[in-house]
Protein backbone atom coordinates (compact mmCIF):
# COMPACT_ATOMS: atom_id res chain seq x y z
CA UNK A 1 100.98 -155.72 142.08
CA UNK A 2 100.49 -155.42 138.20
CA UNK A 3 103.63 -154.64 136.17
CA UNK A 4 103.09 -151.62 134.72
CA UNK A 5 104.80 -151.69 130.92
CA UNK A 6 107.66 -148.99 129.62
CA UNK A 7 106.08 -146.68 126.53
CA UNK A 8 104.78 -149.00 123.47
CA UNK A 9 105.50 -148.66 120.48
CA UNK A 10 101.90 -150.17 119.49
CA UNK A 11 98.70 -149.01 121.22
CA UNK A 12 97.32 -152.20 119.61
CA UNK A 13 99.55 -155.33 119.52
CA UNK A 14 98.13 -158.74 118.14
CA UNK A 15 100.44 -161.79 116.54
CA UNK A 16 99.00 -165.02 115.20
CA UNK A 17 95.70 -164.58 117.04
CA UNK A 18 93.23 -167.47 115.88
CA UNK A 19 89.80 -168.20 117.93
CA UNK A 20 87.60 -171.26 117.74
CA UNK A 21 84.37 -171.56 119.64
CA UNK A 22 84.07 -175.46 119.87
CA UNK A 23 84.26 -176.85 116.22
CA UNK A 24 84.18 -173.31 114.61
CA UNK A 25 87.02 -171.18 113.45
CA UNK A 26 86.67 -167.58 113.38
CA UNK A 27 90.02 -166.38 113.41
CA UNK A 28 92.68 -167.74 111.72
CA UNK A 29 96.25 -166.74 112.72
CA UNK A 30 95.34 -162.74 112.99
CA UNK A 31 98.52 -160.14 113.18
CA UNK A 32 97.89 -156.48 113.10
CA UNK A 33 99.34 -153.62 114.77
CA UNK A 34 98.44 -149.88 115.52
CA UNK A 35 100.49 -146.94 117.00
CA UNK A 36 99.41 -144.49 119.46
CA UNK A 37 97.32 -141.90 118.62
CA UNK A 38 95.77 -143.68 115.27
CA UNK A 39 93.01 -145.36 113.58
CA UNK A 40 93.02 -149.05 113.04
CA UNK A 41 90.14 -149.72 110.09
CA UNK A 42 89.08 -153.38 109.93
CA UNK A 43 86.90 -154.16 106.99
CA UNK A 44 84.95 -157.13 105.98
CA UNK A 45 81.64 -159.01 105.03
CA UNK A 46 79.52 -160.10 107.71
CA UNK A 47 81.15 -163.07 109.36
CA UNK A 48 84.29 -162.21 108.31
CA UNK A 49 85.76 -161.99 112.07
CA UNK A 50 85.38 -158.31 113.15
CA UNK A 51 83.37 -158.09 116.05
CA UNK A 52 85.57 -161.40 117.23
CA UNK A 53 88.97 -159.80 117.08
CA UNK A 54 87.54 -156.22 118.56
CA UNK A 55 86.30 -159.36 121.42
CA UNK A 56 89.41 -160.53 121.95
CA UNK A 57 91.64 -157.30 122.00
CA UNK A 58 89.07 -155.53 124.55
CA UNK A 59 89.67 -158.66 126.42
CA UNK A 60 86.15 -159.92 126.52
CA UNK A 61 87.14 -163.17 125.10
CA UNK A 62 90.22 -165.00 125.30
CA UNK A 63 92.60 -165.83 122.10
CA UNK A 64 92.59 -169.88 121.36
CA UNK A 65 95.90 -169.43 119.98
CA UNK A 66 98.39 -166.08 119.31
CA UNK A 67 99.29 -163.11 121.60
CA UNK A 68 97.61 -159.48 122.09
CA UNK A 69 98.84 -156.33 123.89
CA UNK A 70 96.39 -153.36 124.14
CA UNK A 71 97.88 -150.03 125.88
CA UNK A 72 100.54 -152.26 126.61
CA UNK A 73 98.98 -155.18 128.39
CA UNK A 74 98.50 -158.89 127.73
CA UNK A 75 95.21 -159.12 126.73
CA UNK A 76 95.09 -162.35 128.53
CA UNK A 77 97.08 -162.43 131.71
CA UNK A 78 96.79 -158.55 132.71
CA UNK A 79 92.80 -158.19 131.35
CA UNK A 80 91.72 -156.56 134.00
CA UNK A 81 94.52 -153.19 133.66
CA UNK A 82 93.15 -153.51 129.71
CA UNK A 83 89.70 -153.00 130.30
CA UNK A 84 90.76 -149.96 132.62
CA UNK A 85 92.65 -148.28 129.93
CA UNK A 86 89.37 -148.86 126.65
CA UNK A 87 85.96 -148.28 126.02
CA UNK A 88 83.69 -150.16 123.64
CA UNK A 89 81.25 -149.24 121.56
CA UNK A 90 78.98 -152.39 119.68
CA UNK A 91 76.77 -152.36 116.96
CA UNK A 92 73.54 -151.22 118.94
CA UNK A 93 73.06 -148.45 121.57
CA UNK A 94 72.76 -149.69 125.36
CA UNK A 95 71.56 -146.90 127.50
CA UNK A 96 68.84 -146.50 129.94
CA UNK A 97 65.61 -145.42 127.95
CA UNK A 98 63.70 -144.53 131.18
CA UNK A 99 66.39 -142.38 132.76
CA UNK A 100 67.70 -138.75 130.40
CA UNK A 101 70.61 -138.31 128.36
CA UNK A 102 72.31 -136.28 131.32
CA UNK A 103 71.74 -139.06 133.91
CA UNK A 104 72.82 -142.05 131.19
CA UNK A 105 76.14 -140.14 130.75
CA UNK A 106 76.56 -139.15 134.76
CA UNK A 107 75.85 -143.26 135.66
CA UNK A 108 78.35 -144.44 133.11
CA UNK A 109 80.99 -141.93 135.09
CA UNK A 110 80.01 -142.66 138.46
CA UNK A 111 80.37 -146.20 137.81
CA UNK A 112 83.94 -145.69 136.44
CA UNK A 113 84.64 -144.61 139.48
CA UNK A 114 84.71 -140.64 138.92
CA UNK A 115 83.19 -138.30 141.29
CA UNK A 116 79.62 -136.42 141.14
CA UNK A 117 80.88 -133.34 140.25
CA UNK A 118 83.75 -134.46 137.36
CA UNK A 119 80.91 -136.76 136.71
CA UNK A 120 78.26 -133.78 135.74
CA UNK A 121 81.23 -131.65 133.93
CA UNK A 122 81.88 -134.44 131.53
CA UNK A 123 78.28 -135.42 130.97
CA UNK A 124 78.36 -131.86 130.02
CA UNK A 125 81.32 -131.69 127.61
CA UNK A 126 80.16 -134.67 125.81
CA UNK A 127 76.21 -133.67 125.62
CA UNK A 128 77.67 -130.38 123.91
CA UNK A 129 80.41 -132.85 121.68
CA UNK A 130 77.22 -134.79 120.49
CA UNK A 131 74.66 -132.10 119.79
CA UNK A 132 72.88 -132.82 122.30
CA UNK A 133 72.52 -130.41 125.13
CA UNK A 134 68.91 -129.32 124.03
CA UNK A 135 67.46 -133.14 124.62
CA UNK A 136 70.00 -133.34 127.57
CA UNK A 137 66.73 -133.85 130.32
CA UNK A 138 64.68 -135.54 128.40
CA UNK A 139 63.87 -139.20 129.34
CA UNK A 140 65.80 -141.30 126.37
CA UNK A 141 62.41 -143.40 125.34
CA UNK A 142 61.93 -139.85 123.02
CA UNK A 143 65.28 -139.86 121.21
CA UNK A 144 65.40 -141.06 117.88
CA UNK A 145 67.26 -143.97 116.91
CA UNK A 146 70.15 -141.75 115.47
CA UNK A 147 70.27 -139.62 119.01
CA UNK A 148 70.57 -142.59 121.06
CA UNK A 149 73.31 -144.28 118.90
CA UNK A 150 75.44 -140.33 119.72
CA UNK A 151 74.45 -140.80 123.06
CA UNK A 152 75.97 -144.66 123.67
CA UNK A 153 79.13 -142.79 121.77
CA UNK A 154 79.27 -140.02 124.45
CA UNK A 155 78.93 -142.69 127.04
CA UNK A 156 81.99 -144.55 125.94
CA UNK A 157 84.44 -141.45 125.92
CA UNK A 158 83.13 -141.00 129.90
CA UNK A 159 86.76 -142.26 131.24
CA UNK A 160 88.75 -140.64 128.65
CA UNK A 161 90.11 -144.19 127.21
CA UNK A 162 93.77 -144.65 125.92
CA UNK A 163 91.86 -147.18 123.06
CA UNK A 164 88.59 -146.88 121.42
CA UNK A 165 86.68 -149.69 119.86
CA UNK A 166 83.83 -148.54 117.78
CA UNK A 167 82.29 -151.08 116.04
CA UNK A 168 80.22 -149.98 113.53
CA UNK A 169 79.69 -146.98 115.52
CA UNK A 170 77.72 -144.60 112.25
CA UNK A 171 75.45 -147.74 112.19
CA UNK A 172 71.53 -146.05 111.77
CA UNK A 173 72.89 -142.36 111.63
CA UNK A 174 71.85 -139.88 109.03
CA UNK A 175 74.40 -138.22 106.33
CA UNK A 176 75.02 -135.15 109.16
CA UNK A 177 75.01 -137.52 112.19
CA UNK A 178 78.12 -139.35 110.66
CA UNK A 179 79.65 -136.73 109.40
CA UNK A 180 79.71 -135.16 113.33
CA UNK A 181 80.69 -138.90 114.31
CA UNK A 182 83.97 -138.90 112.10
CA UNK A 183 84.78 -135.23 114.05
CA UNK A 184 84.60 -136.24 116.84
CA UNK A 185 86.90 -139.32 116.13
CA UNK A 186 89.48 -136.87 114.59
CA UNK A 187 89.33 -134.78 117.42
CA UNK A 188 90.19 -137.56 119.80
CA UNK A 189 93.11 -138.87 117.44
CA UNK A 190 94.74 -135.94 117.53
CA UNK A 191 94.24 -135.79 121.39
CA UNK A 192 96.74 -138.96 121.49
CA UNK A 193 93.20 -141.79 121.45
CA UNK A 194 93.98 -144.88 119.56
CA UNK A 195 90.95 -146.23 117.79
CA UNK A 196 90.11 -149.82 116.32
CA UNK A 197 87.04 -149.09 114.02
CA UNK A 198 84.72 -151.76 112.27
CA UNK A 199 82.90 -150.71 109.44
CA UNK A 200 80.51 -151.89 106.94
CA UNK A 201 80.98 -147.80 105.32
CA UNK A 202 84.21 -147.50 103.20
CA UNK A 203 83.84 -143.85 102.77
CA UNK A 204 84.29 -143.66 106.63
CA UNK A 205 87.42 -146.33 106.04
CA UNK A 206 88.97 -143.81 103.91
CA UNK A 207 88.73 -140.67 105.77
CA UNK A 208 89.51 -141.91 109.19
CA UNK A 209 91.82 -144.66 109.42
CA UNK A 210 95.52 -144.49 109.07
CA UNK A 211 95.90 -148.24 108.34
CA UNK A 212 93.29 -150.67 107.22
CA UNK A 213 93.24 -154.91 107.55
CA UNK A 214 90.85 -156.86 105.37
CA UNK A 215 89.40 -159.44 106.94
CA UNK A 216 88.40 -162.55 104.76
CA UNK A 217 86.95 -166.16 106.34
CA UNK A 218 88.88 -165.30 109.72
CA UNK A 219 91.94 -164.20 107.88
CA UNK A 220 94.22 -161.24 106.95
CA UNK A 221 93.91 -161.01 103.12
CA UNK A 222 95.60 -157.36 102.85
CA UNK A 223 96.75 -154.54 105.27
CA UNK A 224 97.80 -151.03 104.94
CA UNK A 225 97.41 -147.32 104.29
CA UNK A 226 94.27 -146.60 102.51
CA UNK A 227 96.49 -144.92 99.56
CA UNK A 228 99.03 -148.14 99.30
CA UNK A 229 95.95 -150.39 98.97
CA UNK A 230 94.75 -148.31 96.45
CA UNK A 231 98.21 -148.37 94.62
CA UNK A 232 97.63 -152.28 94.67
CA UNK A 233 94.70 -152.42 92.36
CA UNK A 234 96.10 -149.80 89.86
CA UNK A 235 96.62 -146.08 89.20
CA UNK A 236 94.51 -143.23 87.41
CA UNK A 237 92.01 -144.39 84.44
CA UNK A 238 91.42 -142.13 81.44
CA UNK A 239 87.94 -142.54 80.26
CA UNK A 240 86.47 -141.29 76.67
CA UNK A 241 83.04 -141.20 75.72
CA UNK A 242 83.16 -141.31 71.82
CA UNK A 243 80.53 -140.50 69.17
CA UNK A 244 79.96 -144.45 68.49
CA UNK A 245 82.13 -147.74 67.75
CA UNK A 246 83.65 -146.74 64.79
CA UNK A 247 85.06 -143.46 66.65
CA UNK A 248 86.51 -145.76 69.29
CA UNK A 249 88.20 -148.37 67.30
CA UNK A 250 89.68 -145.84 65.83
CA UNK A 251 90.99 -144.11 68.79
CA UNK A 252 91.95 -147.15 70.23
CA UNK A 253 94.18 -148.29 67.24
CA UNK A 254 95.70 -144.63 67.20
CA UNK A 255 96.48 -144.91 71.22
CA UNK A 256 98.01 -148.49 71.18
CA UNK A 257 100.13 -146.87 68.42
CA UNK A 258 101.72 -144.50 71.08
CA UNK A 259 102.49 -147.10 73.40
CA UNK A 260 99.15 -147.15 75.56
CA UNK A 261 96.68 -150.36 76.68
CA UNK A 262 93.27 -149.03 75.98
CA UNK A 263 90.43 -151.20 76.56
CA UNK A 264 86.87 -150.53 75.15
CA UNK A 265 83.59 -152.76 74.21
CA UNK A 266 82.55 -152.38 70.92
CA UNK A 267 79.28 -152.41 72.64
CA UNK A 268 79.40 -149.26 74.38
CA UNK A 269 80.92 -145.65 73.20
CA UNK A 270 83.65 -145.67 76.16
CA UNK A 271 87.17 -146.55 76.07
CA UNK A 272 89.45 -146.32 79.14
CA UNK A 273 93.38 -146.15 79.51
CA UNK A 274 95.52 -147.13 82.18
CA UNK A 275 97.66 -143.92 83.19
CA UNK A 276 101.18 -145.34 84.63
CA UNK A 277 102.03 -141.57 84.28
CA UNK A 278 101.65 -138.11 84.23
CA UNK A 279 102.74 -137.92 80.43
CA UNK A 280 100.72 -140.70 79.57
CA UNK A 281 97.35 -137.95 79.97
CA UNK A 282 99.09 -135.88 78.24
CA UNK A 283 99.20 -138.67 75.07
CA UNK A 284 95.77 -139.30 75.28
CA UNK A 285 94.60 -135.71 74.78
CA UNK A 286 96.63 -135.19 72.11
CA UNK A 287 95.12 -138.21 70.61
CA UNK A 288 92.01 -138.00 71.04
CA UNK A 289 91.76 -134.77 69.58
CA UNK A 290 93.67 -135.55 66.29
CA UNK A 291 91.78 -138.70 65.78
CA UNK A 292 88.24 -138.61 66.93
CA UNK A 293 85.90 -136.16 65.04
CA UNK A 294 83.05 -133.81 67.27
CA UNK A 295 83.07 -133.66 70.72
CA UNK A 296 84.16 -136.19 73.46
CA UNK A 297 83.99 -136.17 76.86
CA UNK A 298 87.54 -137.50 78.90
CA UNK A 299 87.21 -138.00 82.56
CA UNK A 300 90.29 -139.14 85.24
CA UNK A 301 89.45 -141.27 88.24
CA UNK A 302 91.47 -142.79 90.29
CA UNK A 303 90.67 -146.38 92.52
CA UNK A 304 88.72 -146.30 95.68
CA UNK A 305 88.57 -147.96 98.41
CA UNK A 306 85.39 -149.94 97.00
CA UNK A 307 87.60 -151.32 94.48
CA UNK A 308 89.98 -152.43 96.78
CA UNK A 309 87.48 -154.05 98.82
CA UNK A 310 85.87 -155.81 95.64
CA UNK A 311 88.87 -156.87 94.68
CA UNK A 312 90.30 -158.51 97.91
CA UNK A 313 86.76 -160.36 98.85
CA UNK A 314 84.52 -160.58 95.84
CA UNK A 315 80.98 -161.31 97.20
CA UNK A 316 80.21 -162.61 100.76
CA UNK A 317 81.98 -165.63 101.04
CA UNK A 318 79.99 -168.56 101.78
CA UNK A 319 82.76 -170.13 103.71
CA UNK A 320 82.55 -167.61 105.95
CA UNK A 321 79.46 -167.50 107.21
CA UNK A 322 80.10 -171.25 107.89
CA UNK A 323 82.38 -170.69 109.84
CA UNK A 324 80.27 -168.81 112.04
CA UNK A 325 82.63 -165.52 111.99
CA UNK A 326 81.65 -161.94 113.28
């Protein structure tokens, strides 16, 4: 009889978790950790060791070194009561091209174990959650690629898991596809669903996951909220186009004089300043408009997740591919 764990405080558990296949290391000494009821983002080039920690927590593949709970459960030693509490979704749809969109979803039920009937209600619930109830009897050979990647996500919400794995799950979806996608994902957070979510898409990092890991060679080069890893790179950025070089020297000499770092190239007409503060916009208003002559144009942006990303990895690693990550 299977022990069956008190409430967790993680829906996703994982210390020191490092994976070789024979010679070749893709994970190297993995922690991360995700409450119930969140998203987990995991971001990284190709062959940075995604798809092999989304292996190992869904218990397909066993850790070479570290620890993993999932729904409460050792990943290892009580696989079989994980796999009964997830669903997975890879990178490419598997479904049944000669059978319809109805049938796919009622086969994925019945062999979870639910009845005919509860299996036809939820094929129904999810056809309508995917948009597609008017292609619902037609053989799935005719779907486009972007119907049959919602389909193989309706088929993976068939047993109502307690964790989601999506990896890259907007993969080959139009702008409108994805955008129904990331509901959908919302609406099962907030229905208590934990999600672990690969991505290649940092837009869809930064609206749907609560905390994000960076994956590097196999290893953990940053974790955190979306906004903190933001924070790390730097605040707000005034920028200025200027009528010409002479118009930003001169700006630039008249805003290091009120305590401000601009930086410019005299090759270009822009200059940008590092806001550590509200006031500090304030300043460079007031400057610019005493010192540079004619119109200018002052914009505020703040750091996204791209230059996060950028700056934690820089360009595919070599190393990593290597290595032989996923």
């Amino acid at each position: 009889m299977t022990a069956v764990p008190g409430p967790a405080e993680y829906a996703i558990e994982a210390a020191g978790v490092s994976k070789w296949f024979g010679p070749v290391q893709a994970l190297d000494g993995v922690t991360v950790a995700a409450p119930p009821g969140s998203v987990l983002g995991l971001l990284g080039h190709n062959g940075a060791g995604k798809t092999t920690l989304v292996n190992v927590l869904a218990a397909l593949c066993r850790p070479t070194a570290g620890t993993a709970r999932v729904a409460g459960y050792d990943v290892v030693r009580q696989s079989r009561e994980v796999r009964r509490r997830i669903a997975l979704t890879g990178q490419f749809a598997a479904v049944d091209e000669q059978i319809s969109g109805r049938d796919n979803l009622v086969l994925v039920a019945r062999l979870r174990g639910t009845g005919r009937r509860d299996a036809l209600r939820r094929a129904a619930e999810l056809l309508e959650m995917f948009d597609l109830t008017g292609a619902a009897d037609r053989p799935v050979r005719g779907y486009s690629g972007g119907m049959r990647r919602r389909l193989d996500l309706a088929a993976s919400l068939t047993g109502r898991p307690e964790v989601l794995f999506l990896d890259e799950p907007t993969t080959g979806l139009d702008p409108a596809a994805r955008l129904a996608a990331w509901t959908v994902v919302e609406r099962l957070v907030r229905d208590g669903t934990t999600v672990v979510l690969t991505t290649q898409y940092l837009d869809e990092a930064d609206r749907l996951a609560d905390t994000i890991t960076v994956l590097a060679g196999g290893r953990v080069v940053a974790s955190g909220a979306p906004a903190d890893l933001k924070a790390r790179v730097g605040g707000r950025t005034a920028t200025a186009r200027l009528a010409g070089p002479d118009a930003v020297r001169a700006a630039a000499r008249a805003l290091r004089t009120e305590g401000l770092g601009p930086e410019y190239d005299p090759r270009r007409d822009v200059i940008a300043v590092p806001l550590t503060g509200p006031r500090d916009l304030a300043v460079v208003a007031r400057t610019l408009d005493a010192e540079v002559m004619g119109d200018y144009e002052l914009a505020v942006t703040a750091p996204t997740l791209d230059d996060v990303y950028l700056s934690l990895t820089g360009p595919a690693r070599p190393d990593a591919a290597a290595r032989g990550a996923s």
